[in-house]
C-alpha atoms as a PDB file:
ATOM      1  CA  UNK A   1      97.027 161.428  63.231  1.00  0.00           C
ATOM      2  CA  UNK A   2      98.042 159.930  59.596  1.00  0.00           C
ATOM      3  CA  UNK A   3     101.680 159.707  61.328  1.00  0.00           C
ATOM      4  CA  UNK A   4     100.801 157.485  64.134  1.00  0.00           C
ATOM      5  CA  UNK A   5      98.377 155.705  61.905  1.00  0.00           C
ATOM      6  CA  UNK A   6     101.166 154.576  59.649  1.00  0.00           C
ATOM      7  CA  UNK A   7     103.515 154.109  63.102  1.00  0.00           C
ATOM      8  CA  UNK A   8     101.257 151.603  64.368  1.00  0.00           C
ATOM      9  CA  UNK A   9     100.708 149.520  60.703  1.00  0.00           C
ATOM     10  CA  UNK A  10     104.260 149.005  60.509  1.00  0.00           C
ATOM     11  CA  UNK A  11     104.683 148.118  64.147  1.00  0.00           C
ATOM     12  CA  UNK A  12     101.630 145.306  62.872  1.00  0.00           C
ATOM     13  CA  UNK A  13     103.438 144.161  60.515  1.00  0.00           C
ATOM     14  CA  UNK A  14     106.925 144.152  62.048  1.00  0.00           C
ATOM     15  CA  UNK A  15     105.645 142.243  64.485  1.00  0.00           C
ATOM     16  CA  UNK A  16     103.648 139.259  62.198  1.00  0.00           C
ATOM     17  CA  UNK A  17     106.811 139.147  60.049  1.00  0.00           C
ATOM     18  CA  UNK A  18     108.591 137.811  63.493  1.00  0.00           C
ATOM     19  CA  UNK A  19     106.400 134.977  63.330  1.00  0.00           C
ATOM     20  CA  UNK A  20     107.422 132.104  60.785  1.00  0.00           C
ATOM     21  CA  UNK A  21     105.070 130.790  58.654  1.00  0.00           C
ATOM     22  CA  UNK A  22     104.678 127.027  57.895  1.00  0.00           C
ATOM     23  CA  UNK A  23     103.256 124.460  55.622  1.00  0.00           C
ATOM     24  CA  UNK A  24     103.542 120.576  55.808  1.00  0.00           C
ATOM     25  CA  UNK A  25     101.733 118.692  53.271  1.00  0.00           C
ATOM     26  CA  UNK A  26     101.537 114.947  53.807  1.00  0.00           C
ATOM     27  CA  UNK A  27     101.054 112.010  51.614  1.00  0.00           C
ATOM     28  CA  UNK A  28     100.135 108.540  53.157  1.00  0.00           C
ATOM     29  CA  UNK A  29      99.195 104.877  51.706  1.00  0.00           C
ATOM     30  CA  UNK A  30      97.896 103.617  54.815  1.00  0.00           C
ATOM     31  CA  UNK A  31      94.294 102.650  54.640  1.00  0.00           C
ATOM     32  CA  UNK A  32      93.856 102.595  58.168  1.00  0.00           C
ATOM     33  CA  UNK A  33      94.542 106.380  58.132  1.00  0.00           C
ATOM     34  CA  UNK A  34      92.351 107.490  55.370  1.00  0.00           C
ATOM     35  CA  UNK A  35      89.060 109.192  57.154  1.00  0.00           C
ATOM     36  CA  UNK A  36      91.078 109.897  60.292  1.00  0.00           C
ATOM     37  CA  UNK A  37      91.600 113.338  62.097  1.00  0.00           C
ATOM     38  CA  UNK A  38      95.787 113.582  62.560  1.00  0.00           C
ATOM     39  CA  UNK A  39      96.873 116.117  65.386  1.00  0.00           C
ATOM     40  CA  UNK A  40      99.715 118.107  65.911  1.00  0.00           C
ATOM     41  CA  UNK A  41     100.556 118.041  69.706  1.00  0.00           C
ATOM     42  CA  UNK A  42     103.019 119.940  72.230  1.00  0.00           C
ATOM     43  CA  UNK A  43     104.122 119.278  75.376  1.00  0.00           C
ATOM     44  CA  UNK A  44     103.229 122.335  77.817  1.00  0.00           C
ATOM     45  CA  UNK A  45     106.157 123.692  79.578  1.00  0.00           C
ATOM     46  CA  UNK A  46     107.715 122.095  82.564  1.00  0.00           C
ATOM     47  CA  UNK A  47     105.296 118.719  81.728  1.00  0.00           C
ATOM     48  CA  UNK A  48     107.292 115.208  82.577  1.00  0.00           C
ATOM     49  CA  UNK A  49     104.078 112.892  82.317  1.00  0.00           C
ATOM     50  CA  UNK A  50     103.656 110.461  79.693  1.00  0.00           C
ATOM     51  CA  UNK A  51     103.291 111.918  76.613  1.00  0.00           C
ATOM     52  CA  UNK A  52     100.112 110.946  75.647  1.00  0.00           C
ATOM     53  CA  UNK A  53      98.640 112.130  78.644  1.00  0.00           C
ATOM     54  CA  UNK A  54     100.391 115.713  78.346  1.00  0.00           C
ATOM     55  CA  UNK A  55     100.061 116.684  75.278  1.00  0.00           C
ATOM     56  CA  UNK A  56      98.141 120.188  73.839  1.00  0.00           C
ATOM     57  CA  UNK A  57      96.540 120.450  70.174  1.00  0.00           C
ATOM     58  CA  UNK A  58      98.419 123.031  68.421  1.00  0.00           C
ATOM     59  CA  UNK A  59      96.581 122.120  64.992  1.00  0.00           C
ATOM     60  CA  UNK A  60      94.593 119.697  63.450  1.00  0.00           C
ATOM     61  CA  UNK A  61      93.482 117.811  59.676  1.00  0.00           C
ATOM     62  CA  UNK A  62      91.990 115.321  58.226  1.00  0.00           C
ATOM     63  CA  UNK A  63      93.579 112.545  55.745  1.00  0.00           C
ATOM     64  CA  UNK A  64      91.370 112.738  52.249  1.00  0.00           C
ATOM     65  CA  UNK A  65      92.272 110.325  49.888  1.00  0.00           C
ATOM     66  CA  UNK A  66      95.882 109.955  51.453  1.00  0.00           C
ATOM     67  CA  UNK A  67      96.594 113.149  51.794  1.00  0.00           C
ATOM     68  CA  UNK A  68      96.620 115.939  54.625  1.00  0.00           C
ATOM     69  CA  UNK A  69      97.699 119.308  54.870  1.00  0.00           C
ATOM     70  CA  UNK A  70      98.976 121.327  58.210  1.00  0.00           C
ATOM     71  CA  UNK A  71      99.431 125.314  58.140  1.00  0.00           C
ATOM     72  CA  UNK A  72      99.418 127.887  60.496  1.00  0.00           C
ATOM     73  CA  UNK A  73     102.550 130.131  62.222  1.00  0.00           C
ATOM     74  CA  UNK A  74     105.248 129.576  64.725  1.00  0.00           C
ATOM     75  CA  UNK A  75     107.211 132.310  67.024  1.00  0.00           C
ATOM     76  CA  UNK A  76     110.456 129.940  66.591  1.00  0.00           C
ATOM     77  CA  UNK A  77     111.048 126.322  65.794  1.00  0.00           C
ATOM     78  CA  UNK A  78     109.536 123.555  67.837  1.00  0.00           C
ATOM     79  CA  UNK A  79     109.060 120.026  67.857  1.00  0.00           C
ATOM     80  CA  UNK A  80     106.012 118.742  67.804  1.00  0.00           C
ATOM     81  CA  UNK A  81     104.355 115.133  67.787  1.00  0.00           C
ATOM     82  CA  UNK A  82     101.626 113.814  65.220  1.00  0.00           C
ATOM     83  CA  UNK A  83      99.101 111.949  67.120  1.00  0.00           C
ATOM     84  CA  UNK A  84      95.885 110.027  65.494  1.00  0.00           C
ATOM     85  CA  UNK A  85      93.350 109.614  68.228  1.00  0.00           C
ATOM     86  CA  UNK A  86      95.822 108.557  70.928  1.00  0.00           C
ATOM     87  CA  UNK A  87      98.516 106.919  68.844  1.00  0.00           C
ATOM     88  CA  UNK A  88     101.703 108.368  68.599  1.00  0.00           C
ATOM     89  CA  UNK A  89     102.877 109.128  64.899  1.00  0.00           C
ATOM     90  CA  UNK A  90     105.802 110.424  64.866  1.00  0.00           C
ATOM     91  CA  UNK A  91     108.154 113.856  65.854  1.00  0.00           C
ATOM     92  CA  UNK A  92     108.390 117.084  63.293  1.00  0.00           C
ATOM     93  CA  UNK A  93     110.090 120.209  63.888  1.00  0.00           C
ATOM     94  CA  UNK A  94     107.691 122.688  62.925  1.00  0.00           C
ATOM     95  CA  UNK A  95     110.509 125.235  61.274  1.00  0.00           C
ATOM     96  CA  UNK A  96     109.989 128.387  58.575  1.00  0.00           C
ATOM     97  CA  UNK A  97     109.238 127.117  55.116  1.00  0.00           C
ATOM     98  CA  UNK A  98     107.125 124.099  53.037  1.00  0.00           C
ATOM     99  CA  UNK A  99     107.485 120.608  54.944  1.00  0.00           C
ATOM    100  CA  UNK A 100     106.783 117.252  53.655  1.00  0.00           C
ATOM    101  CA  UNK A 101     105.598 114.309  55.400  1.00  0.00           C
ATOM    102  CA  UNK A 102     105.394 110.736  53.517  1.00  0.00           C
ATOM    103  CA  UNK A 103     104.070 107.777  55.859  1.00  0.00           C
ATOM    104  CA  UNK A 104     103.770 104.368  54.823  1.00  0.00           C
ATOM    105  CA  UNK A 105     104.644 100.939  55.282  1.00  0.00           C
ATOM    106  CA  UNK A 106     108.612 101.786  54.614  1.00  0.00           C
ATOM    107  CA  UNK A 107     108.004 103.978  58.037  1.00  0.00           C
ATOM    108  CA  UNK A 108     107.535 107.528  58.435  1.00  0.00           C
ATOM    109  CA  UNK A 109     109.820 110.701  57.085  1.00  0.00           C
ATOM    110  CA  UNK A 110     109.933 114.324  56.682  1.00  0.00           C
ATOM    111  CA  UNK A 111     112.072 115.649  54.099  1.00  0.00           C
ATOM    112  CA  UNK A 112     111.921 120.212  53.393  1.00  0.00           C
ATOM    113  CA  UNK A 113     113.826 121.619  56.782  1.00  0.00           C
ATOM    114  CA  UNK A 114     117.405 121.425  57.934  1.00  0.00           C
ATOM    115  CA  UNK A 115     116.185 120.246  61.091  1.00  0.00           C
ATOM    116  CA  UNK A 116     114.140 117.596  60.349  1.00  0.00           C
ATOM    117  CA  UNK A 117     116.595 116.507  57.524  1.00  0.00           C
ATOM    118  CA  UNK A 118     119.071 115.901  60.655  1.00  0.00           C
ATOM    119  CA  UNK A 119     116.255 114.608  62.767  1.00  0.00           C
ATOM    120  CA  UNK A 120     115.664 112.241  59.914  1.00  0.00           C
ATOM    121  CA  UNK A 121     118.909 111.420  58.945  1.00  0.00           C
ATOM    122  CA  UNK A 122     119.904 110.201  63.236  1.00  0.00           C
ATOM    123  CA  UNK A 123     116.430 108.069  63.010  1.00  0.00           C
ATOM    124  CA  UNK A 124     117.720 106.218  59.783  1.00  0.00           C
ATOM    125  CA  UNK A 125     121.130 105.019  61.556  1.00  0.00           C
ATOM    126  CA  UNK A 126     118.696 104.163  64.928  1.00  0.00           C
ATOM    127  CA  UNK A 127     116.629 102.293  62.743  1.00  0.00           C
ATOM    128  CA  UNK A 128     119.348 100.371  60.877  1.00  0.00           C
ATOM    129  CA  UNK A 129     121.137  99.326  64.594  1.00  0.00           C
ATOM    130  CA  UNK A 130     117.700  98.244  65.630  1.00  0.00           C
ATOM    131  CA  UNK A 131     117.424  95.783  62.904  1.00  0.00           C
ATOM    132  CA  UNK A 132     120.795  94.283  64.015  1.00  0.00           C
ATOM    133  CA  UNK A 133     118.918  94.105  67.114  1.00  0.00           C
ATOM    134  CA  UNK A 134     116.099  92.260  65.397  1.00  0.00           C
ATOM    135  CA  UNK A 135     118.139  89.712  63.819  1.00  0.00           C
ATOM    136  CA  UNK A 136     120.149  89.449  66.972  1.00  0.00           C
ATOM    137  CA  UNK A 137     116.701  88.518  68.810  1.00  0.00           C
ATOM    138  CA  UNK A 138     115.702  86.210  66.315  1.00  0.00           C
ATOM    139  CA  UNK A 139     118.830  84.303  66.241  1.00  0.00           C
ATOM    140  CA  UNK A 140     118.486  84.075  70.210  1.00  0.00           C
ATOM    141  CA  UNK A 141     114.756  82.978  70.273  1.00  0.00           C
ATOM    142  CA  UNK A 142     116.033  79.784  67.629  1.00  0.00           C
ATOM    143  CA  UNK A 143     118.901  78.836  69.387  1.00  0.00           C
ATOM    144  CA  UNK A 144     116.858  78.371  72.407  1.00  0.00           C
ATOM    145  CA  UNK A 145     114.257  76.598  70.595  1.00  0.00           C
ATOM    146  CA  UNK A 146     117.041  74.503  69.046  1.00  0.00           C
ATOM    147  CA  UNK A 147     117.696  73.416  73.086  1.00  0.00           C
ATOM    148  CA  UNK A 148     121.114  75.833  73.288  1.00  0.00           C
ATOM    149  CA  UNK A 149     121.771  76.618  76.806  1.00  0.00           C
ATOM    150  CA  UNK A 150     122.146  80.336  78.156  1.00  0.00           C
ATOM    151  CA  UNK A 151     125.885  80.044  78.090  1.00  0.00           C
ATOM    152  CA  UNK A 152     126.117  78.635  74.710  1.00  0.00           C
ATOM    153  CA  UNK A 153     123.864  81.692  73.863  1.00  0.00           C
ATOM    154  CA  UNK A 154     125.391  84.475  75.452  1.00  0.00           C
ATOM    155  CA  UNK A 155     129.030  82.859  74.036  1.00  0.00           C
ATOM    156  CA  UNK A 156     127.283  83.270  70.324  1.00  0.00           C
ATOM    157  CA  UNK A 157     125.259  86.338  70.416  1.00  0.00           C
ATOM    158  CA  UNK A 158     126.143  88.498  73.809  1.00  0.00           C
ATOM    159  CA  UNK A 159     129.049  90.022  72.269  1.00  0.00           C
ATOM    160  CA  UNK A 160     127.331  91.570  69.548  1.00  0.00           C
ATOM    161  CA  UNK A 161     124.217  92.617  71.447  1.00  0.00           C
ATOM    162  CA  UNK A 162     126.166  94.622  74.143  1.00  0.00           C
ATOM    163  CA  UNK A 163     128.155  96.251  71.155  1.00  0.00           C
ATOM    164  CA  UNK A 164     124.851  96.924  69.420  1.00  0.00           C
ATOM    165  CA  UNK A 165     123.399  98.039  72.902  1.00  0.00           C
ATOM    166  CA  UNK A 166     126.285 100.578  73.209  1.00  0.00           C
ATOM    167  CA  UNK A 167     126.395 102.020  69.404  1.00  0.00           C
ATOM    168  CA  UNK A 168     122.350 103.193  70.346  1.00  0.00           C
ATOM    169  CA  UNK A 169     123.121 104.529  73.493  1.00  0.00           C
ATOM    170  CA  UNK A 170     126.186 106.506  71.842  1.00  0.00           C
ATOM    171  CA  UNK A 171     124.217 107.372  69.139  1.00  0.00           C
ATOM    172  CA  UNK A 172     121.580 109.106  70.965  1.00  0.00           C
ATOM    173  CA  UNK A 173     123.728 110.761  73.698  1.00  0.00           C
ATOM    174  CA  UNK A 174     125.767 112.432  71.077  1.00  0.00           C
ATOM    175  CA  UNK A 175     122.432 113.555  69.196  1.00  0.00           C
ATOM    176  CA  UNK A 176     121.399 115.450  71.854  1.00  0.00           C
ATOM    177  CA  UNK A 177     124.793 116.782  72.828  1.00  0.00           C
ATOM    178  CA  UNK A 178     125.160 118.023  69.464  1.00  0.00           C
ATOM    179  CA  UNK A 179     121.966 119.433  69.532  1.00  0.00           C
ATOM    180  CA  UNK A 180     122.315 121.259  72.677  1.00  0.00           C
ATOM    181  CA  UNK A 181     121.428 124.457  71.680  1.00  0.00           C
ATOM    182  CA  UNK A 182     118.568 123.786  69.078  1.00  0.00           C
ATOM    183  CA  UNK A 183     114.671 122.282  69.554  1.00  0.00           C
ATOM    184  CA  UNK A 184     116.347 118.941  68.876  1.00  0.00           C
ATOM    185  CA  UNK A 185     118.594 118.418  71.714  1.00  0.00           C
ATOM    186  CA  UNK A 186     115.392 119.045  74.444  1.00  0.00           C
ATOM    187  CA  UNK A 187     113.160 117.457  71.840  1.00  0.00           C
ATOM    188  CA  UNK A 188     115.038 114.078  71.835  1.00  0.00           C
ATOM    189  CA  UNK A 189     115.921 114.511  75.653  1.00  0.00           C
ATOM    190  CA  UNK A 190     112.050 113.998  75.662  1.00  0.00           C
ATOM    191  CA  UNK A 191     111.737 110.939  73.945  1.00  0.00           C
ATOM    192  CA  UNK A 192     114.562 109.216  75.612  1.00  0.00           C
ATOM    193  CA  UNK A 193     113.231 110.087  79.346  1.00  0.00           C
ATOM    194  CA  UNK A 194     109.301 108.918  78.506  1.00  0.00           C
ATOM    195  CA  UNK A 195     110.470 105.658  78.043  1.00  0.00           C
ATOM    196  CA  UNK A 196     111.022 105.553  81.782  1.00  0.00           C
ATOM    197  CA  UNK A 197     107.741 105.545  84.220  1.00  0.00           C
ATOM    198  CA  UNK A 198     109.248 107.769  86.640  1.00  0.00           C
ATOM    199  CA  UNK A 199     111.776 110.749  85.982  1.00  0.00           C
ATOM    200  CA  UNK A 200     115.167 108.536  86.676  1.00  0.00           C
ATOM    201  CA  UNK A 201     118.602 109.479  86.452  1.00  0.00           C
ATOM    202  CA  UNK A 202     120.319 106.625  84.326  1.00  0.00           C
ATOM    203  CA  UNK A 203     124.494 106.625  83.300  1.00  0.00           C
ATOM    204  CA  UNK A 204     123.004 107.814  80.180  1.00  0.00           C
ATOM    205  CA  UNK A 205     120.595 110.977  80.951  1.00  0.00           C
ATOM    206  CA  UNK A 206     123.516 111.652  83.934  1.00  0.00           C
ATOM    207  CA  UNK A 207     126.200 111.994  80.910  1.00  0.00           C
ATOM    208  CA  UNK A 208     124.235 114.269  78.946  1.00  0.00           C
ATOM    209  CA  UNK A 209     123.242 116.845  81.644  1.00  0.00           C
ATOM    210  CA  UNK A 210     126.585 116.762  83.117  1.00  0.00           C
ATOM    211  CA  UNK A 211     128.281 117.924  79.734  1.00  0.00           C
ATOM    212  CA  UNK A 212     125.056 120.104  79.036  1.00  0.00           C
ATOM    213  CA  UNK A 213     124.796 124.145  78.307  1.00  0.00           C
ATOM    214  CA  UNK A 214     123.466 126.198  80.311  1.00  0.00           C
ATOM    215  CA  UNK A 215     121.246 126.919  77.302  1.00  0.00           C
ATOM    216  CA  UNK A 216     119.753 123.308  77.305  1.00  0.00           C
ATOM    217  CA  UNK A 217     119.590 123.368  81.025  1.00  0.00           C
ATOM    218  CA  UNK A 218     117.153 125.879  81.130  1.00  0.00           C
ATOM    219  CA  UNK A 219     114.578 124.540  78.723  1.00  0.00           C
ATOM    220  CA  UNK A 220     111.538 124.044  80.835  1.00  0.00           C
ATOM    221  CA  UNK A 221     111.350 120.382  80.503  1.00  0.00           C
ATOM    222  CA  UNK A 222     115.118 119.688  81.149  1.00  0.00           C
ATOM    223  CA  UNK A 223     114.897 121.646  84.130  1.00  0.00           C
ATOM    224  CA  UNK A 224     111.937 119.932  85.831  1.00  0.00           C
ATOM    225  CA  UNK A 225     112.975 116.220  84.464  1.00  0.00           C
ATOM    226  CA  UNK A 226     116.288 116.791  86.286  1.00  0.00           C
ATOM    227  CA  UNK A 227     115.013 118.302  89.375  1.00  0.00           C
ATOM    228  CA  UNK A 228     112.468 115.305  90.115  1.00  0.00           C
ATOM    229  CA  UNK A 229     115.409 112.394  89.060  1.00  0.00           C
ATOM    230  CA  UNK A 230     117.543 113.940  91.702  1.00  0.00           C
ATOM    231  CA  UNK A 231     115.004 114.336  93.953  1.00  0.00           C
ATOM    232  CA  UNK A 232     113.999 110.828  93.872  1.00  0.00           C
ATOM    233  CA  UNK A 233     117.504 109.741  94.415  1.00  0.00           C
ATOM    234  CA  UNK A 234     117.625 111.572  97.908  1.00  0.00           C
ATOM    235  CA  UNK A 235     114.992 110.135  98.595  1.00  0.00           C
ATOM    236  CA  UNK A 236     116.114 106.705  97.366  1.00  0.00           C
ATOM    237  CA  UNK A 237     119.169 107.034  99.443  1.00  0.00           C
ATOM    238  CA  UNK A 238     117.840 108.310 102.596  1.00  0.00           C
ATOM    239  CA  UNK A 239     115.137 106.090 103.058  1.00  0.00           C
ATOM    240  CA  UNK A 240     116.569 103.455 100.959  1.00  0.00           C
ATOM    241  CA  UNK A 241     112.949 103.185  99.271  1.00  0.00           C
ATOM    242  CA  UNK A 242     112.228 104.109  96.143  1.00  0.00           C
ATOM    243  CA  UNK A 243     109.005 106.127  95.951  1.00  0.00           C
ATOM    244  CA  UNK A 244     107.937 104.827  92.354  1.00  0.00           C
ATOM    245  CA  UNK A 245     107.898 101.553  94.003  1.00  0.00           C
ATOM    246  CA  UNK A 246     104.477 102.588  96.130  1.00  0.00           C
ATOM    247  CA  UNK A 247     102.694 104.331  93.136  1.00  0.00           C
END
């Protein structure tokens, strides 16, 4: 009896210590988020909606005098989005070990985890590429107040805009071939296909899945993104409609 008593407490614990364990402590200087609950939200498996409108509560606090505190445990790493209300945030990968989040009027970081370090360290070089962007649109919007035409324009800025269109798109298609195998690759994946209202099957998303693993293939989301863009274009092409026109 004492024997199987002691077999079953360390199957227990054998089986907690599979589950990781993590803490993300948060420091903000936002006013507007003082008082306010902050949510920790996952997409449920298979989902391809809008985000927003997906989403489960996996864990929930409270900003107290800028500060907020998530904790709780995790089978594996996952990424997860922090929501207020119905606002978007920003991404984390919940992973083993003491996280820190810092948001402010700089933007929004995590710092304590290899994989938000790299998730971190791709959205500083997006970030940089869309202030070229900026200044490119700026620069555009005076020279058309200044009475330029749309040749002139395209002869000053077009160049540099395409080449700043292309760095993005490179940077984020190799991010989530490099990623493949890890929360990030499938994570990102999601991001870059909510942007679209309909699951679509762009030069981009087509490059990625066609050099994809079979690992990243058959995360749940991949799978059913993929299997509704290609279903719309059969559609597209039979009936030479496209179905996201009549919703």
């Amino acid at each position: 009896m004492v024997y199987r008593l002691i077999l079953i407490l360390s199957t227990l614990l054998l089986l907690t210590s599979c589950a990781e364990q993590y803490h993300i402590a948060g420091n903000s200087n936002l006013a507007c988020l003082d008082g306010r609950m902050l949510y920790l939200r996952t997409s449920p498996e298979g989902v391809t909606q809008k985000l927003e409108a997906s989403t489960v509560c996996i864990d929930s606090c409270e900003v107290v005098h800028g500060r907020f505190n998530f904790a709780g445990d995790v089978d594996s790493a996952m990424m997860v989005m922090m929501f207020t209300q119905s606002q978007c945030v920003m991404p984390i990968v919940i992973e083993n070990g003491n996280l820190n989040i810092q948001v402010d009027n700089a933007g929004q970081r995590v710092t304590g985890g290899p994989l938000n370090e790299k998730l971190y360290t791709f959205f500083r070089k997006q970030h940089r590429i869309e202030n070229e962007m900026w200044e490119v649109q700026q620069r555009t919007i005076q020279m058309m107040r200044e009475g330029h035409s749309p040749e002139y324009i395209h002869r000053k800025v077009g160049k540099k805009a395409d080449k700043l269109r292309r760095a993005s798109e490179e940077l984020e298609t190799n991010f989530v071939m490099q990623n493949y195998d890890n929360v990030l690759g499938p994570g990102f994946f999601m991001l870059l296909c909510n942007q679209y209202p309909t699951p679509v099957m762009t030069k981009q998303i087509e490059r990625i899945v066609s050099n994809a693993t079979p690992q990243f293939m058959t995360n749940p989301f991949v799978r059913q993104y993929v299997r509704q863009a290609r279903h719309r274009e059969q559609l597209v092409k039979q009936t030479g409609a496209d179905p996201a026109q009549s919703l």
